[in-house]
PDB file of N, CA and C in Angstrom:
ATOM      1  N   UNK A   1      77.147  56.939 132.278  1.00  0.00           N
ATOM      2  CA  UNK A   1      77.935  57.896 133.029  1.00  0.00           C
ATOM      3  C   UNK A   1      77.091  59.156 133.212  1.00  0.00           C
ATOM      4  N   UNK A   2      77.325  59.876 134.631  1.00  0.00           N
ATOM      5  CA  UNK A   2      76.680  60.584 134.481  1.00  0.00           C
ATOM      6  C   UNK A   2      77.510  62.015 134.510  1.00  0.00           C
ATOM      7  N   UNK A   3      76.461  63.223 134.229  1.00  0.00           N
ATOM      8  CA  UNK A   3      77.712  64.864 134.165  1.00  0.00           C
ATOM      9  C   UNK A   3      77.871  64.873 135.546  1.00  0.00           C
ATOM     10  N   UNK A   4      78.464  65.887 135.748  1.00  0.00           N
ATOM     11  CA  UNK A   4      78.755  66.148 136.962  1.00  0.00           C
ATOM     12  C   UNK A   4      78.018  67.472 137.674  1.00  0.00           C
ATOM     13  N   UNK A   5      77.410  68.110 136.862  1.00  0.00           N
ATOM     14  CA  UNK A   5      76.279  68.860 137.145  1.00  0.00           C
ATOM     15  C   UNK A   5      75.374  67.634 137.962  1.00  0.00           C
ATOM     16  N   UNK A   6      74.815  66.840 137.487  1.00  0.00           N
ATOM     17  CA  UNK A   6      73.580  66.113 137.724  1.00  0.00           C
ATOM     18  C   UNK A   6      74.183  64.918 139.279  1.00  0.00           C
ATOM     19  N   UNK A   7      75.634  64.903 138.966  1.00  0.00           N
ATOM     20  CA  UNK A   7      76.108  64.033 140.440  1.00  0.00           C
ATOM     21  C   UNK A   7      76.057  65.247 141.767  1.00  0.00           C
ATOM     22  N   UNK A   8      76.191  66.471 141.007  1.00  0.00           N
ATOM     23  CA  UNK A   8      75.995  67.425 142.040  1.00  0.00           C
ATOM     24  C   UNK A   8      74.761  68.003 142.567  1.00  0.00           C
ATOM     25  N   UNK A   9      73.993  67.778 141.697  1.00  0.00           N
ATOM     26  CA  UNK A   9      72.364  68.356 142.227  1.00  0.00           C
ATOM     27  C   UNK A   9      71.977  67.196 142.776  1.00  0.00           C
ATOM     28  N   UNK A  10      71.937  65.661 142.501  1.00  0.00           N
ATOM     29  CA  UNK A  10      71.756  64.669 143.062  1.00  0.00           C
ATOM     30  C   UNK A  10      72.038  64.802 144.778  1.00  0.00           C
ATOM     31  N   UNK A  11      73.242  65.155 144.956  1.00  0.00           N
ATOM     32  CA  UNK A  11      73.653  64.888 146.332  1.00  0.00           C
ATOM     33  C   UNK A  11      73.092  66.561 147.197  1.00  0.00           C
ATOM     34  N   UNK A  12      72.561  67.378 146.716  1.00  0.00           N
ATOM     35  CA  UNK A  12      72.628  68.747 147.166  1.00  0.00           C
ATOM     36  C   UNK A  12      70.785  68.739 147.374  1.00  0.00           C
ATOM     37  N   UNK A  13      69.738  68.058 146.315  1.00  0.00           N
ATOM     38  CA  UNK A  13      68.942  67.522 146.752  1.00  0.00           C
ATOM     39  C   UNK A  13      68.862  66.617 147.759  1.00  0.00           C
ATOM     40  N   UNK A  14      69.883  65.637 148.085  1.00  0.00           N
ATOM     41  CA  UNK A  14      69.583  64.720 149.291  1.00  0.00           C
ATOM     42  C   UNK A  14      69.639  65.509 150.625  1.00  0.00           C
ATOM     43  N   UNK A  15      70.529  66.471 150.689  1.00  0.00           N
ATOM     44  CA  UNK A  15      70.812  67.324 151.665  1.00  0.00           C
ATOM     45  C   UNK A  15      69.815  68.223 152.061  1.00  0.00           C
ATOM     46  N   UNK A  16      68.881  69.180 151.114  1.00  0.00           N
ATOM     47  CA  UNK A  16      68.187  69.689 151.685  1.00  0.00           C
ATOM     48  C   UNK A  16      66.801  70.003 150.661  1.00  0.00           C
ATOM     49  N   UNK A  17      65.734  70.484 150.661  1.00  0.00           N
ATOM     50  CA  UNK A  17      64.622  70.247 149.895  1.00  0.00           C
ATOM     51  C   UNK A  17      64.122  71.505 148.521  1.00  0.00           C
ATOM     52  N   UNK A  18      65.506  71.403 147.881  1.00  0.00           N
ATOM     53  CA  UNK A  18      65.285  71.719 146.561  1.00  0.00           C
ATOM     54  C   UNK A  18      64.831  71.102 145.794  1.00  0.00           C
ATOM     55  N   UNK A  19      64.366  72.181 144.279  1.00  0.00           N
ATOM     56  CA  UNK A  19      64.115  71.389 143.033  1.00  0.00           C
ATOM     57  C   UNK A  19      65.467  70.785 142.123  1.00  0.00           C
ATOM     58  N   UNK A  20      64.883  70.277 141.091  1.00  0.00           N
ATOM     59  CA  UNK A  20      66.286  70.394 140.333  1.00  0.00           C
ATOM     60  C   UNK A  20      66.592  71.601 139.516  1.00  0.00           C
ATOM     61  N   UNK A  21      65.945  72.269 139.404  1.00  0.00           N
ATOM     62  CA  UNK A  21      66.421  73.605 138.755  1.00  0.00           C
ATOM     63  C   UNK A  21      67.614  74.528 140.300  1.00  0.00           C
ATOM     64  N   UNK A  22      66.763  74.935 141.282  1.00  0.00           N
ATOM     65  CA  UNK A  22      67.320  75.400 141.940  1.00  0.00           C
ATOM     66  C   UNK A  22      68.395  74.945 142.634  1.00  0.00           C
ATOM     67  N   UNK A  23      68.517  73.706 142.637  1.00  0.00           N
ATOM     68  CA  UNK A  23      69.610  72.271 142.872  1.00  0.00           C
ATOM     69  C   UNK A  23      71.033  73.106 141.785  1.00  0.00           C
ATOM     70  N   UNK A  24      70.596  72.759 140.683  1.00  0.00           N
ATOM     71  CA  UNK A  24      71.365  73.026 139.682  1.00  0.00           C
ATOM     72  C   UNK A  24      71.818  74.503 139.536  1.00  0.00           C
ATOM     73  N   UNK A  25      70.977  75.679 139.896  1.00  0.00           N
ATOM     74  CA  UNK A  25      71.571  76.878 140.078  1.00  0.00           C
ATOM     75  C   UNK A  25      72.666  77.065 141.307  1.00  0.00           C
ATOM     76  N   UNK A  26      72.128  76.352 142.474  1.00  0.00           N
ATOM     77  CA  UNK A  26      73.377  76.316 143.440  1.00  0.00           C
ATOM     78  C   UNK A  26      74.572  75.622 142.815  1.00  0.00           C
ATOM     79  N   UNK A  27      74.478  74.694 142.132  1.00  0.00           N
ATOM     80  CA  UNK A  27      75.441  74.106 141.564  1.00  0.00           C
ATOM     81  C   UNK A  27      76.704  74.909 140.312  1.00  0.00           C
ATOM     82  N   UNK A  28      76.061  75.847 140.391  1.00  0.00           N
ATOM     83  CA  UNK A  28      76.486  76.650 139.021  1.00  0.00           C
ATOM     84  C   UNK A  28      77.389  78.068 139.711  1.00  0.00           C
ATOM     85  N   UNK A  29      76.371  78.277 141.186  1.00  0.00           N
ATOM     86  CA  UNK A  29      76.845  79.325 141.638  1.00  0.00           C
ATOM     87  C   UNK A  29      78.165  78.906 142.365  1.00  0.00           C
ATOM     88  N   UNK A  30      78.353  77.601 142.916  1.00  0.00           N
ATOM     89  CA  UNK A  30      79.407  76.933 143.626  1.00  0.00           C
ATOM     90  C   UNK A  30      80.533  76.618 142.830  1.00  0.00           C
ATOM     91  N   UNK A  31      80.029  76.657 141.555  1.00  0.00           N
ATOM     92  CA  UNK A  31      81.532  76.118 140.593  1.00  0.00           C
ATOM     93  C   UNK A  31      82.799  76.713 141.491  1.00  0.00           C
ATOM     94  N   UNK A  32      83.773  76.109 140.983  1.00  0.00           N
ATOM     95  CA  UNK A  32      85.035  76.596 141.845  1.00  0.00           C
ATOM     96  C   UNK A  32      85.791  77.717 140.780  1.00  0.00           C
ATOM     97  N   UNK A  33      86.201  78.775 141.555  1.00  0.00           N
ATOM     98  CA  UNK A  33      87.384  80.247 140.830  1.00  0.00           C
ATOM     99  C   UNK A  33      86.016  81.032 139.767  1.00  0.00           C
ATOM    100  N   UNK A  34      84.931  80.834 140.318  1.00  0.00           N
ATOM    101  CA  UNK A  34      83.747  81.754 139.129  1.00  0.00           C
ATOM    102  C   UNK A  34      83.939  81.478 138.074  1.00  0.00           C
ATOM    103  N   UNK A  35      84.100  80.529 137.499  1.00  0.00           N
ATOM    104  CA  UNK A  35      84.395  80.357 135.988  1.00  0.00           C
ATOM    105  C   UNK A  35      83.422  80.678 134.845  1.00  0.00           C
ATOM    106  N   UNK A  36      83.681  81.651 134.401  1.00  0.00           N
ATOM    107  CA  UNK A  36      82.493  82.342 133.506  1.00  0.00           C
ATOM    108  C   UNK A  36      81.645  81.234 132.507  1.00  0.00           C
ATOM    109  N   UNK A  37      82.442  80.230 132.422  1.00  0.00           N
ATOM    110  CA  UNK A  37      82.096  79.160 131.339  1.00  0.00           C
ATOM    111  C   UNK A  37      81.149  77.604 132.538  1.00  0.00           C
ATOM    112  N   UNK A  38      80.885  78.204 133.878  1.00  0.00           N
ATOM    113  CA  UNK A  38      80.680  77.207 134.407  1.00  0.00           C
ATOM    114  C   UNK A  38      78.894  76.721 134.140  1.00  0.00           C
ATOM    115  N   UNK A  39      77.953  77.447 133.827  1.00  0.00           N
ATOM    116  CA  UNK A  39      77.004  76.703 133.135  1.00  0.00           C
ATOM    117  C   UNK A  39      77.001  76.093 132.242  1.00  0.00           C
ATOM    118  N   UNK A  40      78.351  75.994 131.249  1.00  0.00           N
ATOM    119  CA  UNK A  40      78.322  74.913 130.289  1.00  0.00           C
ATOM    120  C   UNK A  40      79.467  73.881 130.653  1.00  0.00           C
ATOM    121  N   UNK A  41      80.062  74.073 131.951  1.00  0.00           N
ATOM    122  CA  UNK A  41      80.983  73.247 132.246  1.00  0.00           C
ATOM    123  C   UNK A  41      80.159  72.370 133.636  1.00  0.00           C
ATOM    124  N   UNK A  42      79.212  72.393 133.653  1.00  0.00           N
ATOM    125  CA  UNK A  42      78.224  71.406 134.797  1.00  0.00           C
ATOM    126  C   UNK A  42      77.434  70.292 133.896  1.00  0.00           C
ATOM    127  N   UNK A  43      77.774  70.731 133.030  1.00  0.00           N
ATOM    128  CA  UNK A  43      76.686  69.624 131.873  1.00  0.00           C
ATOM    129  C   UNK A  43      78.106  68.860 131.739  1.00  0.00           C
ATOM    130  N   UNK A  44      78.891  68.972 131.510  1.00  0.00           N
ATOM    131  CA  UNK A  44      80.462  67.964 131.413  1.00  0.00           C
ATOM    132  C   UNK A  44      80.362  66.729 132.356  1.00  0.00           C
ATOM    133  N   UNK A  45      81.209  66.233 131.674  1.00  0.00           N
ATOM    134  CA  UNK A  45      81.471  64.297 132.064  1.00  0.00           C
ATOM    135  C   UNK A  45      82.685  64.642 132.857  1.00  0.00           C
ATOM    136  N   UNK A  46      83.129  63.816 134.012  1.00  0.00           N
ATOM    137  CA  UNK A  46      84.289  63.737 134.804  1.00  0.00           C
ATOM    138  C   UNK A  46      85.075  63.418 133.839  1.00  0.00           C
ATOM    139  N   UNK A  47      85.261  62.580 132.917  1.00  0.00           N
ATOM    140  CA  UNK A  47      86.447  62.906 131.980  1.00  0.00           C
ATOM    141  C   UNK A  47      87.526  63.886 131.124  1.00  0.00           C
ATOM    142  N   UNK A  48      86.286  64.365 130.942  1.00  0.00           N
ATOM    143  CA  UNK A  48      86.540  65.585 130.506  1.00  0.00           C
ATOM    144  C   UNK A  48      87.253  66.556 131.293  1.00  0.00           C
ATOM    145  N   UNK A  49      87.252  66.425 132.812  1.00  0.00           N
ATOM    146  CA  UNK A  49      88.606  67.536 132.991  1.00  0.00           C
ATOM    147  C   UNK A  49      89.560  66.949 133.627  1.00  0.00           C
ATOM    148  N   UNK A  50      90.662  68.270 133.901  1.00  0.00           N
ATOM    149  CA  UNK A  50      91.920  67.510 134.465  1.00  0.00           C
ATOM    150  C   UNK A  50      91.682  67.236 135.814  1.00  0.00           C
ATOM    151  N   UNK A  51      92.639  66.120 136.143  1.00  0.00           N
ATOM    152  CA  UNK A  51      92.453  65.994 137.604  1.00  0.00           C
ATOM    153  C   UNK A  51      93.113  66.485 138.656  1.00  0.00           C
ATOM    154  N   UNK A  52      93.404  68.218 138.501  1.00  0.00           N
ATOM    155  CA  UNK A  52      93.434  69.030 139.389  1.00  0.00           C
ATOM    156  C   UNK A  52      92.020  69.725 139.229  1.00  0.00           C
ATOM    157  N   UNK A  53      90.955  70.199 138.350  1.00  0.00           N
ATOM    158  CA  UNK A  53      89.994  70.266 137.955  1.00  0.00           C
ATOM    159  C   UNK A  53      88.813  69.496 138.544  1.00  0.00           C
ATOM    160  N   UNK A  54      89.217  68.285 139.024  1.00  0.00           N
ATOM    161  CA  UNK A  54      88.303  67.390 139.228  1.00  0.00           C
ATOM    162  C   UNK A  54      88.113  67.203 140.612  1.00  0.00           C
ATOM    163  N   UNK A  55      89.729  68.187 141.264  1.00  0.00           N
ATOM    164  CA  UNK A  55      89.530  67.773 142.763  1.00  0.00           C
ATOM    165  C   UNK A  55      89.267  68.842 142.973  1.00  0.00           C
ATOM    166  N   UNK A  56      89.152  70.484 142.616  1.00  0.00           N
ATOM    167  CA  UNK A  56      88.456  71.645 142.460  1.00  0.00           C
ATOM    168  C   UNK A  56      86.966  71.704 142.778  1.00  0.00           C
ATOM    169  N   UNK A  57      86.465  70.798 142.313  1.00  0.00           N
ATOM    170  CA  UNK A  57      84.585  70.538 141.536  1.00  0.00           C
ATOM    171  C   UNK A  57      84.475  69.958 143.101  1.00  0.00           C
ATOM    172  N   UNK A  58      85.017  69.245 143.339  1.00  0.00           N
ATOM    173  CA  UNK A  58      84.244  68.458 144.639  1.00  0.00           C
ATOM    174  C   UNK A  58      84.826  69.177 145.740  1.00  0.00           C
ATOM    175  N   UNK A  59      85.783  69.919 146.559  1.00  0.00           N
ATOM    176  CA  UNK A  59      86.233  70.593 147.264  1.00  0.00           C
ATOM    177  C   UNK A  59      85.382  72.033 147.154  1.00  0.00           C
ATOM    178  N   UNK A  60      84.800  72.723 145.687  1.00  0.00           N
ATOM    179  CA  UNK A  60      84.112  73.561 145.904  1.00  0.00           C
ATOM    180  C   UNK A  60      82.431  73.246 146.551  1.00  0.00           C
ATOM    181  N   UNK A  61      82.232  71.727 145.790  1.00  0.00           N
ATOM    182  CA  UNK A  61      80.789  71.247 146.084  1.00  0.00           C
ATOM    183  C   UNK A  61      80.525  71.573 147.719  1.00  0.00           C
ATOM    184  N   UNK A  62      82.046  70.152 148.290  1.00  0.00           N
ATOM    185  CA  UNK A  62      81.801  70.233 149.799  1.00  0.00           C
ATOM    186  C   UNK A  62      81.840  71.538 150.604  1.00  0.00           C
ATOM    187  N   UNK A  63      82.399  72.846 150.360  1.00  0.00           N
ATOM    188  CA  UNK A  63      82.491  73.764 150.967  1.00  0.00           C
ATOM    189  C   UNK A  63      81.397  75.052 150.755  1.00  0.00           C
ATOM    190  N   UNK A  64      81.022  74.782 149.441  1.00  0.00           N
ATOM    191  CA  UNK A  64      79.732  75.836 149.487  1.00  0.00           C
ATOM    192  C   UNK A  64      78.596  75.418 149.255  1.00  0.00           C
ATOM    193  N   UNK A  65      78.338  73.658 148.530  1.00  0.00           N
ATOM    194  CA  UNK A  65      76.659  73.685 147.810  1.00  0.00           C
ATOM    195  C   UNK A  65      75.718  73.288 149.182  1.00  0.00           C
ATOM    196  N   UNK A  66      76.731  72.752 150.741  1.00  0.00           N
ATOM    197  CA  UNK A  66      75.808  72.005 151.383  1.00  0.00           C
ATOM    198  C   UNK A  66      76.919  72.578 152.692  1.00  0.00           C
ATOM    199  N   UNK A  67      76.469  73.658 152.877  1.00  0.00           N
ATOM    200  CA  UNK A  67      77.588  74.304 153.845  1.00  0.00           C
ATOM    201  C   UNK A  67      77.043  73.446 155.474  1.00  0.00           C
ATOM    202  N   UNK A  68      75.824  73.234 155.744  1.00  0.00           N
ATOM    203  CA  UNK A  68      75.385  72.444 156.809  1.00  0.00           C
ATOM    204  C   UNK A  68      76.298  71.360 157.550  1.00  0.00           C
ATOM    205  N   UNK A  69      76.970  70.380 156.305  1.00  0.00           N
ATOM    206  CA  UNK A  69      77.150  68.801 156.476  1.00  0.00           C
ATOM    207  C   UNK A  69      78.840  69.482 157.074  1.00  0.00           C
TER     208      UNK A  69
END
């Protein structure tokens, strides 16, 4: 399984020609509601949150990490 940090830099690299560091900082800056705890909440497993939480993470992904698509 993978975190969801790393499903998110995965797809944000396919999109445009970052590293994975800077992949992963967009990823951190996109968390959804600024969550002060969101660099240690990108290393997290989709299990781990709720699934209003879970549809948060990907609704923030699609609207800010790859504003292009």
């Amino acid at each position: 399984m993978f975190s969801v940090g790393w499903q998110i830099v995965e797809q944000i690299r396919q999109h445009t020609e970052m590293t994975k560091a800077q992949a992963k900082e967009r990823a951190i800056d996109s968390w959804p509601g600024g969550d002060p705890d969101a660099r240690r909440r990108v290393d997290s497993f989709p299990h781990e949150f709720s699934g209003g939480m879970r549809q948060r993470v990907v609704i923030a992904w699609r609207c800010r990490a790859i504003p292009s698509c």
